[in-house]
N, C-alpha and C. Protein backbone atom coordinates (compact mmCIF):
# COMPACT_ATOMS: atom_id res chain seq x y z
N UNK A 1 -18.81 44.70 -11.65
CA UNK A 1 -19.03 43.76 -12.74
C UNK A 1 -17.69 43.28 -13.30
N UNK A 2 -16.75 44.20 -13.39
CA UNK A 2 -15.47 43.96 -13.69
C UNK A 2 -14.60 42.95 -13.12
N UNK A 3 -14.70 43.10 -11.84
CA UNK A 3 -14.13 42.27 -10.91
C UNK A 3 -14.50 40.89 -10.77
N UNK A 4 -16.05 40.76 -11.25
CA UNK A 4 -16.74 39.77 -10.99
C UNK A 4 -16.55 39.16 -11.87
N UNK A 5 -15.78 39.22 -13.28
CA UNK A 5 -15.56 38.83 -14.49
C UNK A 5 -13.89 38.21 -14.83
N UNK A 6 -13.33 39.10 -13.94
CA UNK A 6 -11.71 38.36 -13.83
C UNK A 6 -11.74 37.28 -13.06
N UNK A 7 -12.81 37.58 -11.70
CA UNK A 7 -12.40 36.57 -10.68
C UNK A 7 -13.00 34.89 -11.28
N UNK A 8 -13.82 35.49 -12.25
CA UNK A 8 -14.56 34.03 -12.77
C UNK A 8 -13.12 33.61 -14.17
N UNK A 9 -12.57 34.52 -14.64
CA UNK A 9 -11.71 33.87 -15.06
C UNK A 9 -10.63 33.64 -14.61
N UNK A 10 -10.60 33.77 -13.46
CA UNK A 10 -9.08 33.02 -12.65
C UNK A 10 -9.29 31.54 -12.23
N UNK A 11 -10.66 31.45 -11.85
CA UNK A 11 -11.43 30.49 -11.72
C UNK A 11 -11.47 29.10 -12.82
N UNK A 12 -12.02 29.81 -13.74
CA UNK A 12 -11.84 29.00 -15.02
C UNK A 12 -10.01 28.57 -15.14
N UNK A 13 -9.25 29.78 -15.03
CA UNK A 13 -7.77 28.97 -15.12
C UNK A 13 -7.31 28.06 -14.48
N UNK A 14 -7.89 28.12 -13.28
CA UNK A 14 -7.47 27.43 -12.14
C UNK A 14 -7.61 25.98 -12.38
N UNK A 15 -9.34 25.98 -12.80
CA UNK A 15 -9.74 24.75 -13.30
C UNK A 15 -9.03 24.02 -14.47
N UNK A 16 -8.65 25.19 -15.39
CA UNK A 16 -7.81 24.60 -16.76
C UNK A 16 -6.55 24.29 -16.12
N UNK A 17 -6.08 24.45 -15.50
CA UNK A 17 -4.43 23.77 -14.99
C UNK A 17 -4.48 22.51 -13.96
N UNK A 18 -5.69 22.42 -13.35
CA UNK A 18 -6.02 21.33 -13.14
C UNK A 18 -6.54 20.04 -13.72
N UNK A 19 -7.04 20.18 -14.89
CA UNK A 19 -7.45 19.09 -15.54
C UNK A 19 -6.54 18.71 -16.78
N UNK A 20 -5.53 20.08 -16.80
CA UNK A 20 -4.74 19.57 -17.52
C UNK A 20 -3.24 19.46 -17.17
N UNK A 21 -3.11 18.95 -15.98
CA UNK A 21 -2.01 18.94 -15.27
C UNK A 21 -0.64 18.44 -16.05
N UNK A 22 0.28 18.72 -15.91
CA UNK A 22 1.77 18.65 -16.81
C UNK A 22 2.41 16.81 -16.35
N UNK A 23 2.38 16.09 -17.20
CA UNK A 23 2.92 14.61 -17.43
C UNK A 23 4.45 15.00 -16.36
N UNK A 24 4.50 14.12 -15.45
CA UNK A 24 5.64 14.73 -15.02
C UNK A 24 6.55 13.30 -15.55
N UNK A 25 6.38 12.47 -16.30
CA UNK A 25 7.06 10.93 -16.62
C UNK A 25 6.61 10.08 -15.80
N UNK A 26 5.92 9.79 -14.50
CA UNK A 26 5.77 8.22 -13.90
C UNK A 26 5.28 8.31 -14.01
N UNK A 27 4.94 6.94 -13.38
CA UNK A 27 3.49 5.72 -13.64
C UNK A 27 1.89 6.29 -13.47
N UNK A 28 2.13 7.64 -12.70
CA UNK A 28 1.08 7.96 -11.68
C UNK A 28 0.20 9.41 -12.63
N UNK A 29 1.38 9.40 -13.82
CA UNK A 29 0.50 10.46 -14.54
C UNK A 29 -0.96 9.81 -15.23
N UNK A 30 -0.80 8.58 -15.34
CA UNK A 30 -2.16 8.31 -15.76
C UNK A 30 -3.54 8.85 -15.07
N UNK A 31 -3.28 9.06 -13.97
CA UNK A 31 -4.50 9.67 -12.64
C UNK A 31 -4.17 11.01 -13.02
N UNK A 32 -4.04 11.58 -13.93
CA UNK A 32 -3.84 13.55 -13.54
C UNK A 32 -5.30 13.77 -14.30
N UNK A 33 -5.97 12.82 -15.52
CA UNK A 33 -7.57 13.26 -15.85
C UNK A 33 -8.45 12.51 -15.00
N UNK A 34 -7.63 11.86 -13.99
CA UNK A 34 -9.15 11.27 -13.74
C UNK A 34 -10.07 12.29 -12.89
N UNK A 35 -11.68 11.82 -13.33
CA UNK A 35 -12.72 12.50 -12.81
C UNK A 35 -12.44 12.85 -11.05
N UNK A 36 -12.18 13.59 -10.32
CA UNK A 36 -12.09 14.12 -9.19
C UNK A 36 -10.77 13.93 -8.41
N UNK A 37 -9.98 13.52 -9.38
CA UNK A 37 -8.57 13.76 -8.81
C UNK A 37 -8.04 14.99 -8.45
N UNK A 38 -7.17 15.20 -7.75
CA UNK A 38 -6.93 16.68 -7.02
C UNK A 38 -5.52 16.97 -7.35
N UNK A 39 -5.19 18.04 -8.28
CA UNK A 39 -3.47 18.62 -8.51
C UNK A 39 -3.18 19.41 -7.19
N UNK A 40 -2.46 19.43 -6.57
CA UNK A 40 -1.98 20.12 -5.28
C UNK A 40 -0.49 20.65 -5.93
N UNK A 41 -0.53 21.85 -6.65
CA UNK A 41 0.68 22.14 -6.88
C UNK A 41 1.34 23.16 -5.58
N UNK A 42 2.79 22.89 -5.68
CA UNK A 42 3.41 23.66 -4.22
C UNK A 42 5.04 23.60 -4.64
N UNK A 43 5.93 23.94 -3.62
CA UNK A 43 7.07 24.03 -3.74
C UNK A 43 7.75 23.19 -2.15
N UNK A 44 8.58 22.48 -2.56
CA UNK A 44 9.46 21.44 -1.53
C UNK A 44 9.90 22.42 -0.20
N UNK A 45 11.24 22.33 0.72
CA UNK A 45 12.14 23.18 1.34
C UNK A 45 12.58 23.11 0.37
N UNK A 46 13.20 22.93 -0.36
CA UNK A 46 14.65 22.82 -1.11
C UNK A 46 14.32 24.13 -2.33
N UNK A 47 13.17 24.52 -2.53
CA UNK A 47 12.68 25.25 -3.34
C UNK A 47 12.17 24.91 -4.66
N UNK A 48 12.18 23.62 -4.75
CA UNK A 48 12.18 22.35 -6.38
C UNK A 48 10.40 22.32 -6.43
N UNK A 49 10.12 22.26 -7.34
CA UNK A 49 8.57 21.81 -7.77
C UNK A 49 8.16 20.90 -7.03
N UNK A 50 7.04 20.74 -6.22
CA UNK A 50 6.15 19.56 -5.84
C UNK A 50 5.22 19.64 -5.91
N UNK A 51 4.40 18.69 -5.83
CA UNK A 51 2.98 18.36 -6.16
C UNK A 51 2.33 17.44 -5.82
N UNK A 52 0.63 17.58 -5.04
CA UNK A 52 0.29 15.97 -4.58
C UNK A 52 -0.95 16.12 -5.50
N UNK A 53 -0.89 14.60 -6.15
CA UNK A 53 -2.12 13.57 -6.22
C UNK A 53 -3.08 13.59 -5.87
N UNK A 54 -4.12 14.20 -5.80
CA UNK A 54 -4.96 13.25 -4.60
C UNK A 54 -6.25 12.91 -5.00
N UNK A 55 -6.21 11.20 -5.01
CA UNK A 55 -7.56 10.18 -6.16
C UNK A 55 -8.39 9.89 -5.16
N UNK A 56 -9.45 9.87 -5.94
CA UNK A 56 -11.06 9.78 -4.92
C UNK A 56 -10.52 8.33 -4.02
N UNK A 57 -9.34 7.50 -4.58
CA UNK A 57 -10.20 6.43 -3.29
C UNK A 57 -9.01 6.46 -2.75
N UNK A 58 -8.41 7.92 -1.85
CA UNK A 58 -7.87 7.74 -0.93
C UNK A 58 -6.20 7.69 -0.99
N UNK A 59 -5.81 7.42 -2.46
CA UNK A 59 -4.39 7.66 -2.23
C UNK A 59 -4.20 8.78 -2.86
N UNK A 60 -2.83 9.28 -1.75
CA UNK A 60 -2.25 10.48 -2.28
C UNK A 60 -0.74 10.28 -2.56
N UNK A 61 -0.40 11.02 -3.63
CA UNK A 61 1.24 10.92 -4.16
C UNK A 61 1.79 12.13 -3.61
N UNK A 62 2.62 12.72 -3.66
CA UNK A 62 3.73 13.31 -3.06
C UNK A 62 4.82 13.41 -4.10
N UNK A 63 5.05 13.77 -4.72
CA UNK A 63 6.08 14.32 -5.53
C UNK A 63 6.54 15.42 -6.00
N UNK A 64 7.83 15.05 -6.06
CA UNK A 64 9.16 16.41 -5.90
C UNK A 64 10.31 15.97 -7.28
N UNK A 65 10.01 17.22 -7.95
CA UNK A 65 10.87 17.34 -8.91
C UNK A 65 11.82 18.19 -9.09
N UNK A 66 13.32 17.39 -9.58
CA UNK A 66 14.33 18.50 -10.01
C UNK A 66 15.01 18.23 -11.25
N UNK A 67 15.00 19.10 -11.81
CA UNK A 67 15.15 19.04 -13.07
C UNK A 67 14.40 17.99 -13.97
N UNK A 68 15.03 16.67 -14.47
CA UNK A 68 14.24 15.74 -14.82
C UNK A 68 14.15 14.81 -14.17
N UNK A 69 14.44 14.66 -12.96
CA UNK A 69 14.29 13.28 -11.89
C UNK A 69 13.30 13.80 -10.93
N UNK A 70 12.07 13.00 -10.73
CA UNK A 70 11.23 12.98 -10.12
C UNK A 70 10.83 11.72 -8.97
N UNK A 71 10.77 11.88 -7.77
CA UNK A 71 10.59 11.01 -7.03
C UNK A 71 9.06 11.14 -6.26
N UNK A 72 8.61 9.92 -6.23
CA UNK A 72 7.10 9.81 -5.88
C UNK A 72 7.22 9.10 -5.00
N UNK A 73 6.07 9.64 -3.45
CA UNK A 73 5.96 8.69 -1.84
C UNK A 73 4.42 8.83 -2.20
N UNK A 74 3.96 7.84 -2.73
CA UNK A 74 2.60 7.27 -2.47
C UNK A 74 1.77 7.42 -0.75
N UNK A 75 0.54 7.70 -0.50
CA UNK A 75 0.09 7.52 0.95
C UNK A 75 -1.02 6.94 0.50
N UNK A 76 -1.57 6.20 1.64
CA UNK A 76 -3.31 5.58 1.44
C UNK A 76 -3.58 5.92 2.68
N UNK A 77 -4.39 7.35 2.20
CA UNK A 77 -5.43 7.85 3.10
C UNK A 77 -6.51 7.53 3.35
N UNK A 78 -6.79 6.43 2.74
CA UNK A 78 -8.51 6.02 2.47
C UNK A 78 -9.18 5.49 3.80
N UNK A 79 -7.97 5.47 5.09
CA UNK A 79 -8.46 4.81 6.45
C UNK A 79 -8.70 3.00 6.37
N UNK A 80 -8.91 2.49 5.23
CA UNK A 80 -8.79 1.37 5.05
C UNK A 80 -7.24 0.40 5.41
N UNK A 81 -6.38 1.20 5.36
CA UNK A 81 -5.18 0.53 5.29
C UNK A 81 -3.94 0.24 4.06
N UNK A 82 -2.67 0.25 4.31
CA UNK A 82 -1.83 0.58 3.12
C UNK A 82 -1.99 -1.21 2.88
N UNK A 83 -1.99 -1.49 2.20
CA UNK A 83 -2.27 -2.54 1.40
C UNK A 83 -1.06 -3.66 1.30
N UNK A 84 -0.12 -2.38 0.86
CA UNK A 84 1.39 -3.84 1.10
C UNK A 84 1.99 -3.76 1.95
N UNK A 85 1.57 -2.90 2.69
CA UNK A 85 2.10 -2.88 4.28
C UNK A 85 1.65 -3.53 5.13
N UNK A 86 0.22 -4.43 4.92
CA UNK A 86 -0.43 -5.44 5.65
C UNK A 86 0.11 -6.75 5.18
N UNK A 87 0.42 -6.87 3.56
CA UNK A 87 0.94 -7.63 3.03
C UNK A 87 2.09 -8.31 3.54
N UNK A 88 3.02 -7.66 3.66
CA UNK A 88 4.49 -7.32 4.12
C UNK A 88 4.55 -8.39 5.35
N UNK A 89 3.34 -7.68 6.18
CA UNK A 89 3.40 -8.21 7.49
C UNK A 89 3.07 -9.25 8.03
N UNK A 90 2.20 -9.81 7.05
CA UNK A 90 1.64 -11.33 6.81
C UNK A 90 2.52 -12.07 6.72
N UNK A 91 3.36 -11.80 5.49
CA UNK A 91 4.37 -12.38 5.20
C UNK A 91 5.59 -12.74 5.96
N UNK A 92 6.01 -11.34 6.76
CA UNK A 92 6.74 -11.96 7.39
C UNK A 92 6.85 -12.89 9.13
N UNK A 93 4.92 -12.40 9.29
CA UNK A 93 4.39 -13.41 10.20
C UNK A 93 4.84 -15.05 9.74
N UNK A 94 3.85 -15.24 8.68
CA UNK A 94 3.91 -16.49 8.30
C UNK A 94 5.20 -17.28 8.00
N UNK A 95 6.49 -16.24 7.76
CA UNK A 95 7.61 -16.35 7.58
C UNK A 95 7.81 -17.34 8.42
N UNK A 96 8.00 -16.05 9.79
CA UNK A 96 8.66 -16.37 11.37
C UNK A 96 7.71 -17.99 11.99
N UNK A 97 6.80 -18.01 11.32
CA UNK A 97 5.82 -18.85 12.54
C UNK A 97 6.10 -20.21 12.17
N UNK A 98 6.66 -20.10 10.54
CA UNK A 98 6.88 -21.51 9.87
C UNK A 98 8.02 -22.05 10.36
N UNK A 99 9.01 -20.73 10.77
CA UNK A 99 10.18 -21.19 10.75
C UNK A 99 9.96 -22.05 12.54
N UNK A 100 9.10 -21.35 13.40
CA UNK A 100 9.03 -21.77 14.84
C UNK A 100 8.45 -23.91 14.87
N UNK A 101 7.86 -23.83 13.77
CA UNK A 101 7.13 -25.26 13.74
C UNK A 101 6.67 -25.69 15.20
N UNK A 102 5.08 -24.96 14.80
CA UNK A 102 5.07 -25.43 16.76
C UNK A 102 3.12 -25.34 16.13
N UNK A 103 2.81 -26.04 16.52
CA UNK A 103 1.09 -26.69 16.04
C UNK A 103 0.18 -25.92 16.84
N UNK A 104 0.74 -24.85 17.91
CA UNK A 104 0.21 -23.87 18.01
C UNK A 104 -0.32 -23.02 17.47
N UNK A 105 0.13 -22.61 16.19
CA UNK A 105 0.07 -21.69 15.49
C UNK A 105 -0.41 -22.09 14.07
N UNK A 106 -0.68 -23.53 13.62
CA UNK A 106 -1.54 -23.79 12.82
C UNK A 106 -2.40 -23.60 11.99
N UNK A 107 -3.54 -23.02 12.64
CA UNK A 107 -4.85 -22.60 12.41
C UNK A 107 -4.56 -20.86 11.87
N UNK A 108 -3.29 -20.21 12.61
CA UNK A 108 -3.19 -18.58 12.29
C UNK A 108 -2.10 -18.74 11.03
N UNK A 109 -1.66 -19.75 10.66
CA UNK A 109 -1.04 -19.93 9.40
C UNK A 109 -2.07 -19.82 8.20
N UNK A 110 -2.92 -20.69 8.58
CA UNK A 110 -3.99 -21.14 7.68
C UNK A 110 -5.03 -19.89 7.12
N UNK A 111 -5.10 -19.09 8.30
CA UNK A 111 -5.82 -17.93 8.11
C UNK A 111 -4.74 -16.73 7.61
N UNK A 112 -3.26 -16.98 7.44
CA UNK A 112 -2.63 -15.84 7.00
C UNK A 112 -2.24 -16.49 5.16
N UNK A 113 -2.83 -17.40 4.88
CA UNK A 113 -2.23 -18.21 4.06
C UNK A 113 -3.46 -17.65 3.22
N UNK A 114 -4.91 -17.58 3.79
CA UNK A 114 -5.94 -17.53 3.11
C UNK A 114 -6.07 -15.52 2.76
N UNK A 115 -5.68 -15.37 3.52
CA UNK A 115 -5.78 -13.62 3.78
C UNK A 115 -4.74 -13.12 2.62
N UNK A 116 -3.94 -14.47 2.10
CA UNK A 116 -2.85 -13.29 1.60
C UNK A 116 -2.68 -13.33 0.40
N UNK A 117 -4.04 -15.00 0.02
CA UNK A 117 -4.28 -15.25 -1.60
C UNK A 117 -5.12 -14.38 -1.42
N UNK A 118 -6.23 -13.62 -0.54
CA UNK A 118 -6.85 -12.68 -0.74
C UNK A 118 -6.38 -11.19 -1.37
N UNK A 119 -5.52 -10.97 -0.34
CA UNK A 119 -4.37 -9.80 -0.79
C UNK A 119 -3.62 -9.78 -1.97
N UNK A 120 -3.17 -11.26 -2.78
CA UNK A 120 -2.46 -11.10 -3.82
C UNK A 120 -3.24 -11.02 -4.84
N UNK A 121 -4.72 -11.19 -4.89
CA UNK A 121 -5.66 -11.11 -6.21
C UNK A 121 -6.07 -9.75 -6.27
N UNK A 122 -5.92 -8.77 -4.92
CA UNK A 122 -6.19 -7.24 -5.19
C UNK A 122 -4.37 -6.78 -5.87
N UNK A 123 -3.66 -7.09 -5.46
CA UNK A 123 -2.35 -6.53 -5.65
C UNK A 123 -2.67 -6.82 -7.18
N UNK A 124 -2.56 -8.14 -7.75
CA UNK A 124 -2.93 -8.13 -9.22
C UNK A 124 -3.77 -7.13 -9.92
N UNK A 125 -4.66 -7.15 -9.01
CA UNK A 125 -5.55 -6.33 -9.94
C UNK A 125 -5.50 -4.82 -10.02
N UNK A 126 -4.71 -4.20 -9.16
CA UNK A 126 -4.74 -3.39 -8.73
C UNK A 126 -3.38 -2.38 -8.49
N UNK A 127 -2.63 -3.57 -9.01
CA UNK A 127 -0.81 -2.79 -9.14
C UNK A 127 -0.84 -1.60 -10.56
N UNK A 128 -0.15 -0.33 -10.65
CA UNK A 128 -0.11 -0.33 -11.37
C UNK A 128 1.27 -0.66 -12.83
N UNK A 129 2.28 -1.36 -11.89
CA UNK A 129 3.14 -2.24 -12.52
C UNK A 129 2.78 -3.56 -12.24
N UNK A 130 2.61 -4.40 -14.16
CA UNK A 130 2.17 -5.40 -14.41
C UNK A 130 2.72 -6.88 -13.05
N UNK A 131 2.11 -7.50 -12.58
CA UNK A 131 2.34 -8.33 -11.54
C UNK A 131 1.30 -9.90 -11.60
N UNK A 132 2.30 -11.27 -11.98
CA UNK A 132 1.18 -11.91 -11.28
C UNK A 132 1.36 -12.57 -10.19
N UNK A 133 -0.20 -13.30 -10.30
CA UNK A 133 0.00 -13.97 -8.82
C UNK A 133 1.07 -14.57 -8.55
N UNK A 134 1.65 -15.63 -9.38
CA UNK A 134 2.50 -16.50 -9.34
C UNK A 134 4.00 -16.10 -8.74
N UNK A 135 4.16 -14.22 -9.44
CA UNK A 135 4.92 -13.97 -8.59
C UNK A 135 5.33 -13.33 -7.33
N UNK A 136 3.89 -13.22 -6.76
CA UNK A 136 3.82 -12.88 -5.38
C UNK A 136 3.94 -14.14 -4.41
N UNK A 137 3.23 -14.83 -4.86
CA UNK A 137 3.36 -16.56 -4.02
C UNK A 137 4.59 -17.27 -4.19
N UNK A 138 5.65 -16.87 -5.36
CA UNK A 138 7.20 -17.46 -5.13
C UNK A 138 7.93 -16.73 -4.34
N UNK A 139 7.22 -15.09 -3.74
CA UNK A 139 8.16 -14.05 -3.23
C UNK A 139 7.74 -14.82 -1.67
N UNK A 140 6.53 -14.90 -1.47
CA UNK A 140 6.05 -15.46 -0.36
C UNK A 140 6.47 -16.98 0.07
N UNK A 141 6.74 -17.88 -0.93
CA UNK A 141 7.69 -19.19 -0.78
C UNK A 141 9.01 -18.89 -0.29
N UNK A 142 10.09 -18.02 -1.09
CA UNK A 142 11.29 -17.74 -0.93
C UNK A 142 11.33 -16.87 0.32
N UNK A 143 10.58 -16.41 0.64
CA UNK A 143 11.07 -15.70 2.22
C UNK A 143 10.71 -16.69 3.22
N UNK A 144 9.45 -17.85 3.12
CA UNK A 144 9.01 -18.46 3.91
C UNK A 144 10.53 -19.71 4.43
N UNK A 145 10.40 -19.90 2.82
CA UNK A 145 12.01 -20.63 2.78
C UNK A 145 13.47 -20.65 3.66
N UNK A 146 13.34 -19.31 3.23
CA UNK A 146 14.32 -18.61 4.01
C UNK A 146 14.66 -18.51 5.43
N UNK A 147 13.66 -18.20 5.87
CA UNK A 147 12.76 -18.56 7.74
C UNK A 147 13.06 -19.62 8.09
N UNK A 148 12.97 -20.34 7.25
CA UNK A 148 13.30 -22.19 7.99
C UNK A 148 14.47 -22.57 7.80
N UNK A 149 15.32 -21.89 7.01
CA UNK A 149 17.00 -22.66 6.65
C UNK A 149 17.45 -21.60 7.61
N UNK A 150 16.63 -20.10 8.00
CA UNK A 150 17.92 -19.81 8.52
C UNK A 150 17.69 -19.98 10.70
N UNK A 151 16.97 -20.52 10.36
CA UNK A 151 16.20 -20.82 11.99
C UNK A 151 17.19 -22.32 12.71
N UNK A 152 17.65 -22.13 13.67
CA UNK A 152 18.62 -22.90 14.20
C UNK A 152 17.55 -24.34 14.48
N UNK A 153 18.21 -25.13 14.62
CA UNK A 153 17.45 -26.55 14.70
C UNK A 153 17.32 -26.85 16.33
N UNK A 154 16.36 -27.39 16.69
CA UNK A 154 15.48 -27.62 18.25
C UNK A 154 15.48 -26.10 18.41
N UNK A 155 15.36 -25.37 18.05
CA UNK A 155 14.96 -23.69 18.62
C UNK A 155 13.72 -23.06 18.56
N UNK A 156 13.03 -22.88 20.38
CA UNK A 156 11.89 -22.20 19.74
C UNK A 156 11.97 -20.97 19.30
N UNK A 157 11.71 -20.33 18.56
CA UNK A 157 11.54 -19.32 17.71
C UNK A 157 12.08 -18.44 18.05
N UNK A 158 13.78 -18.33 18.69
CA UNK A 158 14.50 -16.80 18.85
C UNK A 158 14.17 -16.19 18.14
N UNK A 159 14.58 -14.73 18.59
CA UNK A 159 13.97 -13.39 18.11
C UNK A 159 13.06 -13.30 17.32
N UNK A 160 12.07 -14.15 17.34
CA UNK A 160 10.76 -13.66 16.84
C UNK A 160 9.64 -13.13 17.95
N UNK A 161 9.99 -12.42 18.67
CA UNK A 161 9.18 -11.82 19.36
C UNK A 161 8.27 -10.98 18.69
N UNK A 162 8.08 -10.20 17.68
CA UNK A 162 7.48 -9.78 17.51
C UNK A 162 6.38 -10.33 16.49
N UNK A 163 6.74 -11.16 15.93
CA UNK A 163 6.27 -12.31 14.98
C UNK A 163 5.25 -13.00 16.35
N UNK A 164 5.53 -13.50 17.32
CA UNK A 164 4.75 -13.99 18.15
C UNK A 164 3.70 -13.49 19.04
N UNK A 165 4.21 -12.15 18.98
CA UNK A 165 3.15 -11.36 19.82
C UNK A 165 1.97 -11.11 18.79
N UNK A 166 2.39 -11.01 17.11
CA UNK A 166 1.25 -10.78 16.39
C UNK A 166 0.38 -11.77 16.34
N UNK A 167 1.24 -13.34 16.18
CA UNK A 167 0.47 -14.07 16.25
C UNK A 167 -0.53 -14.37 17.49
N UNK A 168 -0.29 -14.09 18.40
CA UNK A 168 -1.01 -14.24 20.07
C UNK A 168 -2.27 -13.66 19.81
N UNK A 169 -1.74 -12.09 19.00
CA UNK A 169 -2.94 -11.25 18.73
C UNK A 169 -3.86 -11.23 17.98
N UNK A 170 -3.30 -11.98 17.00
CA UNK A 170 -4.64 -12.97 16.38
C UNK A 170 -5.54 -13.94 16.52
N UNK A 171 -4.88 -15.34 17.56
CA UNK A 171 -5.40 -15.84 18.35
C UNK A 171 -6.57 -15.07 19.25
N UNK A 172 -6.34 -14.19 19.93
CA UNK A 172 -7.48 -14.00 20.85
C UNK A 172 -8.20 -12.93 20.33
N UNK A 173 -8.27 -12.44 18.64
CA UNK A 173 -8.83 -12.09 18.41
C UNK A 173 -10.16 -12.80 17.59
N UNK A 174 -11.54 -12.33 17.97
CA UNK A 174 -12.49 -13.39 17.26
C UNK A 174 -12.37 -13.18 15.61
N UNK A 175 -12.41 -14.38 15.05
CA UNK A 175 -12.48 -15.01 13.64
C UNK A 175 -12.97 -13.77 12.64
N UNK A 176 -14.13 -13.69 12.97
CA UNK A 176 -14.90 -12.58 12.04
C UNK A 176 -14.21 -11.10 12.37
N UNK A 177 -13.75 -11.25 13.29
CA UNK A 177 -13.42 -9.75 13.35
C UNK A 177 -12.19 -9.69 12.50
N UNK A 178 -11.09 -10.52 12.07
CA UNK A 178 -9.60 -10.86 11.40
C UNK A 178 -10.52 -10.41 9.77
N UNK A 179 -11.64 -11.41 9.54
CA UNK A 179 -11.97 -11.41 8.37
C UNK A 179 -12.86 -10.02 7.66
N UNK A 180 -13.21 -9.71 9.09
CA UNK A 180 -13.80 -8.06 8.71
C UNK A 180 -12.61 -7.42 7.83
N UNK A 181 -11.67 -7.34 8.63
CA UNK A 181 -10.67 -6.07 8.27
C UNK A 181 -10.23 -5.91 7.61
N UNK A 182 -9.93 -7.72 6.74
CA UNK A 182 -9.48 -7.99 5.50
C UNK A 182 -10.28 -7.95 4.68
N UNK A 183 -11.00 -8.25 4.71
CA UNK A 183 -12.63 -7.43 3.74
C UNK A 183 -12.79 -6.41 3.73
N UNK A 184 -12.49 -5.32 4.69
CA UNK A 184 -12.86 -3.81 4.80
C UNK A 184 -11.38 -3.45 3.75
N UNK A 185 -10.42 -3.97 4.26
CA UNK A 185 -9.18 -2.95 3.55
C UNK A 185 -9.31 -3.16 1.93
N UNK A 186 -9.69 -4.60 1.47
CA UNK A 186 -9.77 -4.69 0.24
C UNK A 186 -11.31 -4.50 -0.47
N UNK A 187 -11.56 -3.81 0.42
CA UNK A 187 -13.38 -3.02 -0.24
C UNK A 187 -12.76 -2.64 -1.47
N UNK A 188 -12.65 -1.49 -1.14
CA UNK A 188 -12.17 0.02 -2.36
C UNK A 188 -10.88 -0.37 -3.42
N UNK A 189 -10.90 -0.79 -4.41
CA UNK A 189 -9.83 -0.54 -5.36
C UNK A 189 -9.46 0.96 -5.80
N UNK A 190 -8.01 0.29 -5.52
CA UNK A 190 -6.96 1.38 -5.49
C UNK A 190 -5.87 0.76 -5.39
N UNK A 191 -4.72 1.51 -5.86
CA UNK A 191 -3.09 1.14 -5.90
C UNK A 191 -2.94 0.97 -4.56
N UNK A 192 -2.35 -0.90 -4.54
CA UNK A 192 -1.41 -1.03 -3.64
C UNK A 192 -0.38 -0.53 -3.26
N UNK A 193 0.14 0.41 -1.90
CA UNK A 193 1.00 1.25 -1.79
C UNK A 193 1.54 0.51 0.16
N UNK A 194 2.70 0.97 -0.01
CA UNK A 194 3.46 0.46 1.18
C UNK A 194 2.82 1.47 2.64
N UNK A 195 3.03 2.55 2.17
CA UNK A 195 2.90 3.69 3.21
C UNK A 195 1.84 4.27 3.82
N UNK A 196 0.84 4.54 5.06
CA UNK A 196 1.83 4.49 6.37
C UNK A 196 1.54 2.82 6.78
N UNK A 197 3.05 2.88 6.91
CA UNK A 197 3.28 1.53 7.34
C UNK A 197 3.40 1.47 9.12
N UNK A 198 3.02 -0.26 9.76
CA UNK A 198 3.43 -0.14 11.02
C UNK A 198 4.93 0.97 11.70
């Protein structure tokens, strides 16, 4: 009976240090009450405090503290996809393809153009540093920009090989299936996070 009475209060502690997990200063302490969030407390190599995150829809944090500097690696486990890491890649598709100017690629502009006002209304909504649209679509102007001043004139598209192979791969991929995925990744709200990236 004895035993059966500590072990229920180790239990209970366990639970109390979990729901009341220690503010470590970032952005990400706001998630330490939420309903089914997970404290993963542990220790680094280095021997320093760490600790993961881990929120029902799939992202997990990673953080390692020393002394008072704390550094946080976000993951999106949710199988859906890291969010600005698809972003990223759009971007710098649409970058490369503008800079190629070739009417080939047209139609996969049009669909990365539409995918990525899709993507920037979850990033809004969904950052948890304040962001608007306006300034995701000047970040997406100024790199697009960039692509075309710095792209040599009559050149088809040096070193964008890899920019072209994505685009190919969109091409012969069917329509609905492009628009599935971008619908599937932005199902679930949750923090846009970079990592795992291509």
């Amino acid at each position: 009976m004895r035993s059966a009475l500590i072990i229920a209060g180790m239990i209970i502690l366990l639970i109390s240090n979990y729901s009341h997990a220690e503010s470590w200063g970032t952005i990400w302490d706001r998630f330490l009450d939420e309903p089914r969030a997970e404290i993963i407390p542990g220790t680094s190599s280095e021997g320093t405090e760490r600790r993961y995150i881990r929120l029902k829809s799939g992202i997990v944090i990673d953080q390692i503290r020393k002394g008072t500097d704390v550094s946080s690696h976000p993951w999106d486990t949710s199988g859906l996809g890291a969010v600005m890491c698809t972003w990223e890649t759009y971007v710098e598709v649409k970058a490369g393809l503008s800079a190629c100017q070739t009417e080939k690629y047209a139609d996969v502009l049009k669909d990365l153009d539409q995918a990525l006002d899709m993507i920037n209304d979850f990033v809004v909504a969904n950052s948890l540093s304040p962001v608007a649209k306006s300034q995701l679509e000047a970040d997406i102007e100024e790199r697009t920009k960039h692509a075309l001043e710095s792209q040599p004139s009559n050149s088809a598209c040096p070193h964008q090989e890899l920019v072209i192979l994505f685009a190919d791969r969109l091409i012969a991929m069917p329509a609905d299936e492009f628009w599935k995925s971008v619908e599937k990744m932005l199902s679930v709200p949750r923090p846009p996070v970079m990592n795992p990236c291509l």
